[in-house]
C-alpha atoms as a PDB file:
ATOM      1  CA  UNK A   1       0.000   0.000   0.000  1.00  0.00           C
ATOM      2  CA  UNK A   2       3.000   2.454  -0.753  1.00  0.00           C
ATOM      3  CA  UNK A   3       2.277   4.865  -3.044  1.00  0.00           C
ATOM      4  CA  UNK A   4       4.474   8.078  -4.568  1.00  0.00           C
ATOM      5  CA  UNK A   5       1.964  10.250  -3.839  1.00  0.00           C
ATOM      6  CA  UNK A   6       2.085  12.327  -0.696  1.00  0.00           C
ATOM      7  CA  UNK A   7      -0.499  12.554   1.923  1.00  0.00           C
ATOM      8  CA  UNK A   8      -2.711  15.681   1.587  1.00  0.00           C
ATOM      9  CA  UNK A   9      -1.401  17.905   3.916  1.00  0.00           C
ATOM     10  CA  UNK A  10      -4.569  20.368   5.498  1.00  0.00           C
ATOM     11  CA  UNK A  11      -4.527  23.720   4.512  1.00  0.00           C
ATOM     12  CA  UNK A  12      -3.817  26.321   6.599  1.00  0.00           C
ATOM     13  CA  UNK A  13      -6.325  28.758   7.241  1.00  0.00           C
ATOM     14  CA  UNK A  14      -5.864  32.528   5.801  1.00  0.00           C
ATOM     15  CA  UNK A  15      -4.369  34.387   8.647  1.00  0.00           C
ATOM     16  CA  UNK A  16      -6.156  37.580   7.633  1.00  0.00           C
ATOM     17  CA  UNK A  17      -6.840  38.802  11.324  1.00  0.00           C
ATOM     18  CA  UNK A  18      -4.112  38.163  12.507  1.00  0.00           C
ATOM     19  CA  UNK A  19      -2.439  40.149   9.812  1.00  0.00           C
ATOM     20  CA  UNK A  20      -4.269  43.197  10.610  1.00  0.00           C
ATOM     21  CA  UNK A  21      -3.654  42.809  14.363  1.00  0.00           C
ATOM     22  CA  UNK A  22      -0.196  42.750  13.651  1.00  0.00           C
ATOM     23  CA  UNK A  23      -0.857  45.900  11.247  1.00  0.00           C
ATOM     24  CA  UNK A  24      -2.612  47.905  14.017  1.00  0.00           C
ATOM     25  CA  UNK A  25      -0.596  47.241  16.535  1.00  0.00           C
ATOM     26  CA  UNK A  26       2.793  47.587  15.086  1.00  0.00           C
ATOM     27  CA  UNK A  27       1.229  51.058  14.105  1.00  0.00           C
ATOM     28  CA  UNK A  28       0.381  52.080  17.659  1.00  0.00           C
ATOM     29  CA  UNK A  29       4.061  51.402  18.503  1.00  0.00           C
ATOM     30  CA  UNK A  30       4.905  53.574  16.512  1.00  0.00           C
ATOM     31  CA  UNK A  31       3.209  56.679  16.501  1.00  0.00           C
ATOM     32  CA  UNK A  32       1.617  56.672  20.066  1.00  0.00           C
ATOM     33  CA  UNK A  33       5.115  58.000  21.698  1.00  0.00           C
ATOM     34  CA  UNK A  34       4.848  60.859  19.391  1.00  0.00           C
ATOM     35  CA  UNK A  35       1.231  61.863  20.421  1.00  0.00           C
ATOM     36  CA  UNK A  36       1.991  61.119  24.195  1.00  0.00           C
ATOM     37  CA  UNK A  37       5.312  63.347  23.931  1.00  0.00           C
ATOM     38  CA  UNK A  38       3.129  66.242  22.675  1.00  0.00           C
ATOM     39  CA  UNK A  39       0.568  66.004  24.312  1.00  0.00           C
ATOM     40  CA  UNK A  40       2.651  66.342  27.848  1.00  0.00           C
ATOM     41  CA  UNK A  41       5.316  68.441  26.325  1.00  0.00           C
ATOM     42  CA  UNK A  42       5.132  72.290  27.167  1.00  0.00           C
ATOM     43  CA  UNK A  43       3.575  75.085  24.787  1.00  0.00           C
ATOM     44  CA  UNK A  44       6.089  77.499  25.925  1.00  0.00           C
ATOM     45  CA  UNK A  45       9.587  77.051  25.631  1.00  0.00           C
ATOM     46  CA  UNK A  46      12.277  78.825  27.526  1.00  0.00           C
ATOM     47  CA  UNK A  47      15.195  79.844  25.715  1.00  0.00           C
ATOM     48  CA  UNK A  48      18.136  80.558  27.648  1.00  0.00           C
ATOM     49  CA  UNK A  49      20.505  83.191  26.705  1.00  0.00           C
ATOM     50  CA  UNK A  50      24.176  81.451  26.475  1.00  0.00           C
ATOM     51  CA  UNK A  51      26.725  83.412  28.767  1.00  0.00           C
ATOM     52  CA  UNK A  52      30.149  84.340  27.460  1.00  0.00           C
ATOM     53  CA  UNK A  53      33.398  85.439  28.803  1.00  0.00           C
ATOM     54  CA  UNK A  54      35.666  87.310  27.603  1.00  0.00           C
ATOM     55  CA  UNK A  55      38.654  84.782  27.229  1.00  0.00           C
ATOM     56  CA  UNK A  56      42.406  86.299  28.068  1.00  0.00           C
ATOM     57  CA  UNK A  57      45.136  86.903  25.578  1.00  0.00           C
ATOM     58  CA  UNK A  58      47.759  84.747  25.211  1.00  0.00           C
ATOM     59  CA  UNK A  59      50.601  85.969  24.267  1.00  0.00           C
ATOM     60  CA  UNK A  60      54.485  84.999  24.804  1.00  0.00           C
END
């Protein structure tokens, strides 16, 4: 009873949802730390004035 023909092997079944699970949530990773930074980030930025000194002459 050997014959050359393989056994049918069951076909899988579409993995549609699980596709667009993957989709959505690699998605999320990626943009949600955007809209979380800017949403707690501050309208008004502070911009500090850089102090500089006068360095001394060097001269031999």
């Amino acid at each position: 009873m050997n014959s050359s023909d393989p056994a049918p092997s069951p076909e899988r079944p579409p993995q549609r949802l699980a596709d667009i699970v993957g989709t959505v949530i690699a998605l999320v990773t990626l943009t949600l730390p955007f809209f979380v930074i800017a949403h707690y980030s501050s309208d008004s930025v502070e911009v500090l004035q850089q102090i500089t000194y006068p360095l001394p002459n060097q001269r031999e």
